[in-house]
PDB file of N, CA and C in Angstrom:
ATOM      1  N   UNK A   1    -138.935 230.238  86.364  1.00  0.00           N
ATOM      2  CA  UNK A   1    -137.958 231.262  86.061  1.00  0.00           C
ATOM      3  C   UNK A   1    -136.738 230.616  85.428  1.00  0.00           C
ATOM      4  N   UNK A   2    -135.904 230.850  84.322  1.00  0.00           N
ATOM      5  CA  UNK A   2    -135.142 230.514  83.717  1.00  0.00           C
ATOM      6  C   UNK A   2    -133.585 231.415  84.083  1.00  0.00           C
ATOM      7  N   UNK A   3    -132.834 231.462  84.141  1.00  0.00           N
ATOM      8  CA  UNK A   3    -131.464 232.216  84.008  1.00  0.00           C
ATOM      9  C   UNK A   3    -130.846 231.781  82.601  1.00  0.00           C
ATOM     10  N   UNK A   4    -130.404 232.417  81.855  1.00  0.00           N
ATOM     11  CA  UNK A   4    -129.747 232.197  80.771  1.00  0.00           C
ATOM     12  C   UNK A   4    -128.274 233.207  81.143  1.00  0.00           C
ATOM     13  N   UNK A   5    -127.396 232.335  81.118  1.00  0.00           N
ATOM     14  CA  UNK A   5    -125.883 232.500  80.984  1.00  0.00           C
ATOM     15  C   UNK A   5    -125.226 232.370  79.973  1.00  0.00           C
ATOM     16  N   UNK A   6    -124.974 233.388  79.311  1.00  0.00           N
ATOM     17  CA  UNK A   6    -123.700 233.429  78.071  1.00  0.00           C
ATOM     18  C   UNK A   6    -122.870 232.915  78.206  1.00  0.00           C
ATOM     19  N   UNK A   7    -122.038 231.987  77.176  1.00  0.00           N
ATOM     20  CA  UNK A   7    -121.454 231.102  77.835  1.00  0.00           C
ATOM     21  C   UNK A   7    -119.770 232.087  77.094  1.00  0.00           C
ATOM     22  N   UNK A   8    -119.498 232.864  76.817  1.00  0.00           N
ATOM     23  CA  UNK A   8    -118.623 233.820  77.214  1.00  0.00           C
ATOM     24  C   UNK A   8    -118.393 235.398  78.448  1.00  0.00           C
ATOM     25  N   UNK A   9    -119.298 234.752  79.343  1.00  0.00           N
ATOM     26  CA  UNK A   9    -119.668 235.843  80.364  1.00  0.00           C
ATOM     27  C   UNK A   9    -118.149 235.153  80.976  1.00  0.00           C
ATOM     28  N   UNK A  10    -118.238 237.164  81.940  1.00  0.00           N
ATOM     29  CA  UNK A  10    -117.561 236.416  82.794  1.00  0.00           C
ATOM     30  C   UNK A  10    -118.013 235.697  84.250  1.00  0.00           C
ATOM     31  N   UNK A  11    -118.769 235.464  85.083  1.00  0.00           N
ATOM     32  CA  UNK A  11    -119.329 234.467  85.353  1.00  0.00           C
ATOM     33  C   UNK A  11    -118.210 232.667  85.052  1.00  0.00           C
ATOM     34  N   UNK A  12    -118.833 232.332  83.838  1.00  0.00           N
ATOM     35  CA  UNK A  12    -118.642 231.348  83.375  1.00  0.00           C
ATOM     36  C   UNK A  12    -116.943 230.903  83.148  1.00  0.00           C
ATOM     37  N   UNK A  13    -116.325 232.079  83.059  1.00  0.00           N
ATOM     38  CA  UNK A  13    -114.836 231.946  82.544  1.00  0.00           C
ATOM     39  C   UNK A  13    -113.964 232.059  83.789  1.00  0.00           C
ATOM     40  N   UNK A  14    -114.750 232.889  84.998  1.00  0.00           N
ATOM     41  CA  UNK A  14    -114.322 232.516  85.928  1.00  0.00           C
ATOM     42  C   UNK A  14    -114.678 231.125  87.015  1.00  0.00           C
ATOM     43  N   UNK A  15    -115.713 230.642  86.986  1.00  0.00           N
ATOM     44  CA  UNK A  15    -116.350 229.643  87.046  1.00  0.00           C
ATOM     45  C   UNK A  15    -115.508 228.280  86.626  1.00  0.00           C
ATOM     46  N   UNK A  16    -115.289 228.484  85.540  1.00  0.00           N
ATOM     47  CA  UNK A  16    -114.575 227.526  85.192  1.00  0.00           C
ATOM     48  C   UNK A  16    -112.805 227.583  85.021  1.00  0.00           C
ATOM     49  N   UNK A  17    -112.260 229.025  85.796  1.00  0.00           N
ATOM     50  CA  UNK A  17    -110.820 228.648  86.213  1.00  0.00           C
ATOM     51  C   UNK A  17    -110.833 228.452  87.290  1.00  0.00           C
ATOM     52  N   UNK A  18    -111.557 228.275  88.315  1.00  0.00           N
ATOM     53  CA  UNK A  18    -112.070 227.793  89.510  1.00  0.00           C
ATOM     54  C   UNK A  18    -112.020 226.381  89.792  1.00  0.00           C
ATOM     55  N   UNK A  19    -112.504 226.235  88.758  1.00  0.00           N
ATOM     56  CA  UNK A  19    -112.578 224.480  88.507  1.00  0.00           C
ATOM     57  C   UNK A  19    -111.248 223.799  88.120  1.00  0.00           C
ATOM     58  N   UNK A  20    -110.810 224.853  87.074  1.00  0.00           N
ATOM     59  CA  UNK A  20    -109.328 224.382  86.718  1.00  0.00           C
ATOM     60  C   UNK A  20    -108.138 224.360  87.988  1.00  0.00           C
ATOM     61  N   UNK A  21    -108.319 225.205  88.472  1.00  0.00           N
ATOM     62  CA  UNK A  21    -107.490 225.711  89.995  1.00  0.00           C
ATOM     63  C   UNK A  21    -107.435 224.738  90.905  1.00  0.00           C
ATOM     64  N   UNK A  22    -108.662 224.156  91.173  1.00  0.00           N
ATOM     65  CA  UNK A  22    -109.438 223.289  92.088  1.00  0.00           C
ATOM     66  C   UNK A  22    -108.470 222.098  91.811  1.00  0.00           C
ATOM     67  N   UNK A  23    -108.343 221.604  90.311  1.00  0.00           N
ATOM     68  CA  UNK A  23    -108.067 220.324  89.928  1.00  0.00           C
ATOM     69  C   UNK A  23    -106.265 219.991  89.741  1.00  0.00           C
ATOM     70  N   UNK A  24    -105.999 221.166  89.833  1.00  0.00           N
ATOM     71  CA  UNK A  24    -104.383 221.732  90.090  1.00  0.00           C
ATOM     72  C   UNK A  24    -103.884 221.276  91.104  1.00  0.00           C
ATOM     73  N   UNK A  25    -104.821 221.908  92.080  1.00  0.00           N
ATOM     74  CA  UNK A  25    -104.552 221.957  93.756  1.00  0.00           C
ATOM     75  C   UNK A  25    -104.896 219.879  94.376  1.00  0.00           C
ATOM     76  N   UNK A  26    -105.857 219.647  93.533  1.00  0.00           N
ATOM     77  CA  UNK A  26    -105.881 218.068  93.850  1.00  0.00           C
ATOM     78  C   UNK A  26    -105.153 217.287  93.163  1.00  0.00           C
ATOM     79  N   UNK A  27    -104.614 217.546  92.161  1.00  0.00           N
ATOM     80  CA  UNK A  27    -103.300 216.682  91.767  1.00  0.00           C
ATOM     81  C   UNK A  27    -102.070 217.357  92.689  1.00  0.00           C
ATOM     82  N   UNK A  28    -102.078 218.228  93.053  1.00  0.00           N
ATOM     83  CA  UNK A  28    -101.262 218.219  94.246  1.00  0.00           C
ATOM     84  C   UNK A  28    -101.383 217.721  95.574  1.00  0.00           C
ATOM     85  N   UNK A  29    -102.201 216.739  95.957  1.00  0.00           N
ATOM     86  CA  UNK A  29    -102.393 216.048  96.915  1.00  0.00           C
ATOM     87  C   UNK A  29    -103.565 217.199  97.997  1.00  0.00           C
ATOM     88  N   UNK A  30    -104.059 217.968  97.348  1.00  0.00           N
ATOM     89  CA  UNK A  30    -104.845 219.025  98.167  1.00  0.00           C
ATOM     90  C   UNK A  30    -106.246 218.552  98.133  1.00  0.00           C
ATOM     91  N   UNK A  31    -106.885 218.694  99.434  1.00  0.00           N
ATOM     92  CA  UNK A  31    -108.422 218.927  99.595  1.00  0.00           C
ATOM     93  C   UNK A  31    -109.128 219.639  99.545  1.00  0.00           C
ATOM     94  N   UNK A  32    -109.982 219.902  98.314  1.00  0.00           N
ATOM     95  CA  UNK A  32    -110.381 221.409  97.984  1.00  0.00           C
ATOM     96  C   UNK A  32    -111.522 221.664  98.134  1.00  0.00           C
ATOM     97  N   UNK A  33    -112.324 222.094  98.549  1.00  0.00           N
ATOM     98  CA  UNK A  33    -113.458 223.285  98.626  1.00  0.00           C
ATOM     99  C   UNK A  33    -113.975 223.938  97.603  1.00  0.00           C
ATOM    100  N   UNK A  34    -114.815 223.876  96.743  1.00  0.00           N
ATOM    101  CA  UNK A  34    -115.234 225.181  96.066  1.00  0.00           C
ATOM    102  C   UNK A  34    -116.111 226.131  96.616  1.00  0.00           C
ATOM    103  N   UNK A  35    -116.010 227.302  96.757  1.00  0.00           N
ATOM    104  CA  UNK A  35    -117.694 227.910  97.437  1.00  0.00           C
ATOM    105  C   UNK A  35    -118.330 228.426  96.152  1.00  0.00           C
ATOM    106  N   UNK A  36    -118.998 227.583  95.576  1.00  0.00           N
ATOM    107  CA  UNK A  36    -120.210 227.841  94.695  1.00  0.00           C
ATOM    108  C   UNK A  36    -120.847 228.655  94.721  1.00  0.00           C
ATOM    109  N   UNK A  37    -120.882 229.947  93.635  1.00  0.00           N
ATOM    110  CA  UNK A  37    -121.352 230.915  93.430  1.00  0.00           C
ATOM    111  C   UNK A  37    -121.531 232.042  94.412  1.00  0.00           C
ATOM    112  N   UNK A  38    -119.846 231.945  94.534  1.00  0.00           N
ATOM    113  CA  UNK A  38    -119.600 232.692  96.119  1.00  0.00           C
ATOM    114  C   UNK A  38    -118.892 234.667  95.264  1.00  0.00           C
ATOM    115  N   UNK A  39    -119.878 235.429  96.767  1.00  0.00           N
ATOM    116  CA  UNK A  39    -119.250 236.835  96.512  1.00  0.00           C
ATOM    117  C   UNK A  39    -118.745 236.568  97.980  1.00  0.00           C
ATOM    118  N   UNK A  40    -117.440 236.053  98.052  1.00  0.00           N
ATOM    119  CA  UNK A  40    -116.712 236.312  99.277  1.00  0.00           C
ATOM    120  C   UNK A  40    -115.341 235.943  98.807  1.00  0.00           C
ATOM    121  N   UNK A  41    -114.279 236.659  99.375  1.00  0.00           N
ATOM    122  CA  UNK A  41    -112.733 236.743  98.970  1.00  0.00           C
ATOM    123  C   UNK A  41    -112.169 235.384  98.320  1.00  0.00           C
ATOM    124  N   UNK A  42    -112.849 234.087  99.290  1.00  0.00           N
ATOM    125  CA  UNK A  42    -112.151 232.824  99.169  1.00  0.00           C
ATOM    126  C   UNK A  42    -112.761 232.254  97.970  1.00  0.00           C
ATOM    127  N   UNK A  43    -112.560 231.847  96.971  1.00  0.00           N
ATOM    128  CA  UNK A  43    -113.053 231.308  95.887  1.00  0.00           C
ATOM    129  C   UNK A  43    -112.924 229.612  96.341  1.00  0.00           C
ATOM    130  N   UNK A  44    -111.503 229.054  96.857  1.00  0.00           N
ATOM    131  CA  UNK A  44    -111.410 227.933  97.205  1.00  0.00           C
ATOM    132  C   UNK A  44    -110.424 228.053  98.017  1.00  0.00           C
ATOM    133  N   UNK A  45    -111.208 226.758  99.063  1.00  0.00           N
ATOM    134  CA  UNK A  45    -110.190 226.556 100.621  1.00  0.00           C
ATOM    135  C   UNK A  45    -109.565 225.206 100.516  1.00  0.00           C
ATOM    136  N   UNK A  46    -108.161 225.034 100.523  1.00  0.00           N
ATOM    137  CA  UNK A  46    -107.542 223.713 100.250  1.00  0.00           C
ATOM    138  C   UNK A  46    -106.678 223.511 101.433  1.00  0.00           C
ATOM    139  N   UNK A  47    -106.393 221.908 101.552  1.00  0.00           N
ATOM    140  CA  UNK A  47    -105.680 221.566 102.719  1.00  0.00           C
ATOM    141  C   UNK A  47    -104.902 220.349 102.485  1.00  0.00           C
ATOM    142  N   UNK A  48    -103.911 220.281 102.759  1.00  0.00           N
ATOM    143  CA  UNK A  48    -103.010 218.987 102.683  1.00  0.00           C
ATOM    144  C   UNK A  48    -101.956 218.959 103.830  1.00  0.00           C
ATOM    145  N   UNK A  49    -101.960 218.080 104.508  1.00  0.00           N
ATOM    146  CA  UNK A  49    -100.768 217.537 105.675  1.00  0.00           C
ATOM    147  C   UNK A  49    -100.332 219.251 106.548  1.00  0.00           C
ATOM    148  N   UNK A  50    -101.879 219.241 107.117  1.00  0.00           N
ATOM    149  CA  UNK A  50    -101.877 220.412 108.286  1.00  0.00           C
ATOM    150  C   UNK A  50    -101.784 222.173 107.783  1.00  0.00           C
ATOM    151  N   UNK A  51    -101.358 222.102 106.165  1.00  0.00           N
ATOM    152  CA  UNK A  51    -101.357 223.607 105.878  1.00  0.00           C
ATOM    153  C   UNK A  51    -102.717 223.794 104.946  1.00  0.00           C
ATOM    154  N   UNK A  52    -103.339 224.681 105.530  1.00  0.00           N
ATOM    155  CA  UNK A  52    -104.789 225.241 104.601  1.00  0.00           C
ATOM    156  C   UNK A  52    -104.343 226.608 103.781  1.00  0.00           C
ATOM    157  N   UNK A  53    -105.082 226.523 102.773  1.00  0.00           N
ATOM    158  CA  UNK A  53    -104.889 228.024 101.976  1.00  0.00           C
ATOM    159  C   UNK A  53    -106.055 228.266 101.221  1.00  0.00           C
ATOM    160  N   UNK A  54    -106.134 229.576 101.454  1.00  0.00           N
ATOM    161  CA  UNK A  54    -107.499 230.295 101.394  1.00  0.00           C
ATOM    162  C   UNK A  54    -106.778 231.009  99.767  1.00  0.00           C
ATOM    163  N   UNK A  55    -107.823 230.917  98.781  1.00  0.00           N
ATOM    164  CA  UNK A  55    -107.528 230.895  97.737  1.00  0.00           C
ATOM    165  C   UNK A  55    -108.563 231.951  96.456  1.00  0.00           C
ATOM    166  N   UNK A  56    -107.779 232.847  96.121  1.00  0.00           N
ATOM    167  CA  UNK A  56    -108.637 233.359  95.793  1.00  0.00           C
ATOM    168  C   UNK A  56    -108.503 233.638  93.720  1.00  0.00           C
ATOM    169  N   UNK A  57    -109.205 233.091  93.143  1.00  0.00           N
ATOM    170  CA  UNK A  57    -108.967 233.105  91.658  1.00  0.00           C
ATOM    171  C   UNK A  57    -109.469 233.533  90.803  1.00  0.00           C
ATOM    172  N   UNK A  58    -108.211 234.566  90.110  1.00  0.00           N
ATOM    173  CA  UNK A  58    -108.687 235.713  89.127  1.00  0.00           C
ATOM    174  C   UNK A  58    -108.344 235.211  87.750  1.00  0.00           C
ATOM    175  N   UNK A  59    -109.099 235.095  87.020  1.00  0.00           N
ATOM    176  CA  UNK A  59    -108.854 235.221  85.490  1.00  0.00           C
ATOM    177  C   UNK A  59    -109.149 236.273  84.511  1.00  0.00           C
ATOM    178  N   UNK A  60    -109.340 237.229  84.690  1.00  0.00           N
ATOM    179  CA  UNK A  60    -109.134 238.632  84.331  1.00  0.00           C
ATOM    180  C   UNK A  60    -109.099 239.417  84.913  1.00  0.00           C
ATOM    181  N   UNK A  61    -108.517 241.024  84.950  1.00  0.00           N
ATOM    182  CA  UNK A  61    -109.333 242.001  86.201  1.00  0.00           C
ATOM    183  C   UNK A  61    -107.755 241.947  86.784  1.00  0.00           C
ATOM    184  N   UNK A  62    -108.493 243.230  87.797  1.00  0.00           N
ATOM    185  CA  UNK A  62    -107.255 243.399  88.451  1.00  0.00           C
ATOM    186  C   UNK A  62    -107.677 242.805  89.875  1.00  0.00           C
ATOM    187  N   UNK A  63    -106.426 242.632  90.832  1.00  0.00           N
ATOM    188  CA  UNK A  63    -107.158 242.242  92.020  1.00  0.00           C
ATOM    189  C   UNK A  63    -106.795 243.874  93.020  1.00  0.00           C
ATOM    190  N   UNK A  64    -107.953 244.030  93.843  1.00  0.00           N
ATOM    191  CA  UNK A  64    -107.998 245.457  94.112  1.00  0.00           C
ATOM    192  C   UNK A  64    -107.405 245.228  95.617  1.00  0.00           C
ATOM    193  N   UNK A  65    -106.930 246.643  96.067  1.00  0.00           N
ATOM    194  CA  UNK A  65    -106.554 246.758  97.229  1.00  0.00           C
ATOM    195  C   UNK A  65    -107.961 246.252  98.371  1.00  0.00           C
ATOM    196  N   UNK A  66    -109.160 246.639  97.948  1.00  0.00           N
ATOM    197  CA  UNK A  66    -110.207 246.322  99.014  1.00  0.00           C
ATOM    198  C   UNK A  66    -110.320 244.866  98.963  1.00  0.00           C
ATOM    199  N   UNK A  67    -109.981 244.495  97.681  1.00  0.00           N
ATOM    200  CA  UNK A  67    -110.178 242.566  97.734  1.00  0.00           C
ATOM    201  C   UNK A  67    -108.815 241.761  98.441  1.00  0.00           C
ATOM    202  N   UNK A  68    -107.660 242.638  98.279  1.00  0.00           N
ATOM    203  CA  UNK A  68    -106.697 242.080  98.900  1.00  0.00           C
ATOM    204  C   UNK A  68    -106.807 241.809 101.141  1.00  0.00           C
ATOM    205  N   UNK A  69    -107.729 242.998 100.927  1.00  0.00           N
ATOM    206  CA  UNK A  69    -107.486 243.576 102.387  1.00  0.00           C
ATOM    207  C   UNK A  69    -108.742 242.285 102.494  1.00  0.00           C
ATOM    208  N   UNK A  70    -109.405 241.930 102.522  1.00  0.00           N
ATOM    209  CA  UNK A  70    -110.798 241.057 102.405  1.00  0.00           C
ATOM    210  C   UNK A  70    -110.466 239.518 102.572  1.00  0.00           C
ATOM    211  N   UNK A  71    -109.340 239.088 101.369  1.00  0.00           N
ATOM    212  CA  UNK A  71    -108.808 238.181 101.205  1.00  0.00           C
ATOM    213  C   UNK A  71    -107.852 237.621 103.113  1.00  0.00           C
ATOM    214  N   UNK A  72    -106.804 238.588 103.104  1.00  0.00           N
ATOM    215  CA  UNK A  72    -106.451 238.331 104.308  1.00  0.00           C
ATOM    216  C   UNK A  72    -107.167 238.374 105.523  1.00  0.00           C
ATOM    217  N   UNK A  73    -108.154 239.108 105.610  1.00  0.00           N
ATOM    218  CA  UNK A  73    -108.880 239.443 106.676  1.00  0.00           C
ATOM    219  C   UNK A  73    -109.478 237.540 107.088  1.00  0.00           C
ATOM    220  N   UNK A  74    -109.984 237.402 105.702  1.00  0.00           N
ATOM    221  CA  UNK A  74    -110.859 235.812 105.982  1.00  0.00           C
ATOM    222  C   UNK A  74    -109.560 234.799 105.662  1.00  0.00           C
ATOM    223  N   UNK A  75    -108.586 234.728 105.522  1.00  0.00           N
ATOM    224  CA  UNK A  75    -107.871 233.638 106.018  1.00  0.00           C
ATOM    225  C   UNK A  75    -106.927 233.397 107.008  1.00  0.00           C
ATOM    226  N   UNK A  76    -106.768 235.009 107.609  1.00  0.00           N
ATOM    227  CA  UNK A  76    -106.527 234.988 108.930  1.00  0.00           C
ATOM    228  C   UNK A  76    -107.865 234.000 109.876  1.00  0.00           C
ATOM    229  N   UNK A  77    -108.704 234.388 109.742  1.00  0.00           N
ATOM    230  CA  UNK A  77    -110.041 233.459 110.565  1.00  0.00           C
ATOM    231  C   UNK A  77    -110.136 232.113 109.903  1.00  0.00           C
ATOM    232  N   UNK A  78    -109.670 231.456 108.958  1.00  0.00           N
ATOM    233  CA  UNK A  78    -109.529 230.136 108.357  1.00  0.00           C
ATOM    234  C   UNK A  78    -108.146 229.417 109.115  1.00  0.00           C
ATOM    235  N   UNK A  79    -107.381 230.261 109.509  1.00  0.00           N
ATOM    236  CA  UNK A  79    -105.745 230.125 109.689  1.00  0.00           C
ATOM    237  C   UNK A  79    -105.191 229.541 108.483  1.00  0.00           C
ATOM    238  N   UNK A  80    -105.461 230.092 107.392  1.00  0.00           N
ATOM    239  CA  UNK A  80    -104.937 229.789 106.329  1.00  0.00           C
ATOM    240  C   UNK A  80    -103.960 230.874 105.123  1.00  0.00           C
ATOM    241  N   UNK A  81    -103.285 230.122 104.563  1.00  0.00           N
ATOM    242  CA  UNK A  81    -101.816 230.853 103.721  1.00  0.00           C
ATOM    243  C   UNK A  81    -103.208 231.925 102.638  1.00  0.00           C
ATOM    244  N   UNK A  82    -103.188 233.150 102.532  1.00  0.00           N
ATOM    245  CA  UNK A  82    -103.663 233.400 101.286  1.00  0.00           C
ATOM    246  C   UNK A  82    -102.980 233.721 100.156  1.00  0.00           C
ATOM    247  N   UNK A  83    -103.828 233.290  98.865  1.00  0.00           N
ATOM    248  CA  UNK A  83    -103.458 232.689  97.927  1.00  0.00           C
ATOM    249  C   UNK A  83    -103.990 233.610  96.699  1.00  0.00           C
ATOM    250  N   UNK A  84    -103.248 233.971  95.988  1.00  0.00           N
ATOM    251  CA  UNK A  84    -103.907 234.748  94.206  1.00  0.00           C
ATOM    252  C   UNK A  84    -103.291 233.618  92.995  1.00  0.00           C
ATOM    253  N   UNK A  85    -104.306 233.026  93.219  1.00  0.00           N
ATOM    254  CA  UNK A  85    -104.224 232.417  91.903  1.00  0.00           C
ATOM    255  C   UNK A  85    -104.611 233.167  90.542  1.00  0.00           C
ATOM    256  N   UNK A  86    -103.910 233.230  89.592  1.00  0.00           N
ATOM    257  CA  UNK A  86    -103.984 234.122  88.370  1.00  0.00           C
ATOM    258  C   UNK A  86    -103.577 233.477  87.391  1.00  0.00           C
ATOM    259  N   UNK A  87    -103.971 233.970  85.749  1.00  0.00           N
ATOM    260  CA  UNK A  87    -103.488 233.117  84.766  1.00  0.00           C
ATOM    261  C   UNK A  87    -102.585 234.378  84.090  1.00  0.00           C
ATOM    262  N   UNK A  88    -101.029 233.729  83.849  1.00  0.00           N
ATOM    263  CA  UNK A  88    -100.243 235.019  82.498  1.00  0.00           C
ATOM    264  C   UNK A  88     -99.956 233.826  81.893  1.00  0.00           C
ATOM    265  N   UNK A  89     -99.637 234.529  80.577  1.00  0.00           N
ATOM    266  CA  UNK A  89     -98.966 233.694  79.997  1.00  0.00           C
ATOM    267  C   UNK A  89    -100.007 232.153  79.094  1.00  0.00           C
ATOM    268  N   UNK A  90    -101.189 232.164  80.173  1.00  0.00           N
ATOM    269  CA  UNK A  90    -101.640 230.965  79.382  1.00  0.00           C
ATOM    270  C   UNK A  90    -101.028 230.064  80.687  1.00  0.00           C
ATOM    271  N   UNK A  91    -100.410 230.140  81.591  1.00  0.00           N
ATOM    272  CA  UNK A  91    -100.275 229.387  82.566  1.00  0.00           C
ATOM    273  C   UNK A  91    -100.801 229.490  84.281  1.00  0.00           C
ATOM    274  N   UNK A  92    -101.315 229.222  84.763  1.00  0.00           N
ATOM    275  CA  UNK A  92    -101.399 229.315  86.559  1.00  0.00           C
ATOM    276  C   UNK A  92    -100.758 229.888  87.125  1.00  0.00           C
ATOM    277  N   UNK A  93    -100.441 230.754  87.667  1.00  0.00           N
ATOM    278  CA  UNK A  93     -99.405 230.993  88.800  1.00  0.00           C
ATOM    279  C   UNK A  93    -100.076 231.427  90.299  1.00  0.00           C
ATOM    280  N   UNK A  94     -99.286 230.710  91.394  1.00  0.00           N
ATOM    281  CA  UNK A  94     -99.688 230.944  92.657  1.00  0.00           C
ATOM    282  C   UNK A  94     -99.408 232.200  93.298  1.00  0.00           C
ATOM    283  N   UNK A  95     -99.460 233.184  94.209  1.00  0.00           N
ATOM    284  CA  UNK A  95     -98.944 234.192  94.576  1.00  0.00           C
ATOM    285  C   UNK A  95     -99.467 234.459  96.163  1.00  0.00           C
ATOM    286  N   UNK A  96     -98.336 233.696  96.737  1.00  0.00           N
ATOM    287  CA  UNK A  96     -98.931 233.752  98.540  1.00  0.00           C
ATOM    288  C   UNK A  96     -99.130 235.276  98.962  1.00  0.00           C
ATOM    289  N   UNK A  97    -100.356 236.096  99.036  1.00  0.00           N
ATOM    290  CA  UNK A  97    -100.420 237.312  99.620  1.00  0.00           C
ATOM    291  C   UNK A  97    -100.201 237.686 100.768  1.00  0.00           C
ATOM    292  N   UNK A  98     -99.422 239.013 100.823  1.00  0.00           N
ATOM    293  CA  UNK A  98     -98.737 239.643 101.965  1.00  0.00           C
ATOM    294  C   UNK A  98     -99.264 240.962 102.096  1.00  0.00           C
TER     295      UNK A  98
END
C-alpha cells in the first residue's frame, strides 16, 4: 500500500511548522516532544528547569472553542502551561491559553 502526500497539503505544512516550533522551543533550552501524526490537542510537550507546556500548533485555520476547551483539559493532566503557537506576520508567536 502506498500513501501519496501532496506536498502542499495541509498535513505537510502543518507537519512541518511543528518541526519549526519544536526547533524554536530547543534553542530555547526546551525538551521537546513531538506526537507524530497526532489527532490530539497537544501537538508538542516541552520542558525546561521544572515548567512543561503543552503546545498546540496552528498554521492556518482558526483555533476553535472545542479545541481550546481540549487543549486545556489535557494540560491540566500534563500539569502543563497551554500553549497556541501560531504564525502572523511570517513570524511565531506564543499565546499562553486561558
Amino acid at each position: 500500500m502506498f500513501v501519496v502526500v501532496c506536498l502542499g497539503s495541509a498535513y505537510v505544512r502543518g507537519r512541518s511548522g511543528e518541526y519549526w516550533v519544536k526547533g524554536l522551543l530547543e534553542d530555547q533550552g526546551y525538551f521537546v516532544i513531538r506526537s507524530a501524526a497526532s489527532h490530539t490537542p497537544i501537538d508538542l510537550l516541552a520542558a525546561r528547569d521544572g515548567v512543561r507546556l503543552a503546545v498546540q500548533v496552528k498554521v492556518k485555520g482558526v483555533f476553535t472553542k472545542e479545541e481550546k476547551e481540549k487543549l486545556l483539559k489535557w494540560a491540566k493532566h500534563f500539569e502543563a502551561k497551554p500553549i497556541l503557537a501560531t504564525k502572523r506576520r511570517g513570524r511565531w508567536v506564543f499565546k499562553e491559553v486561558a
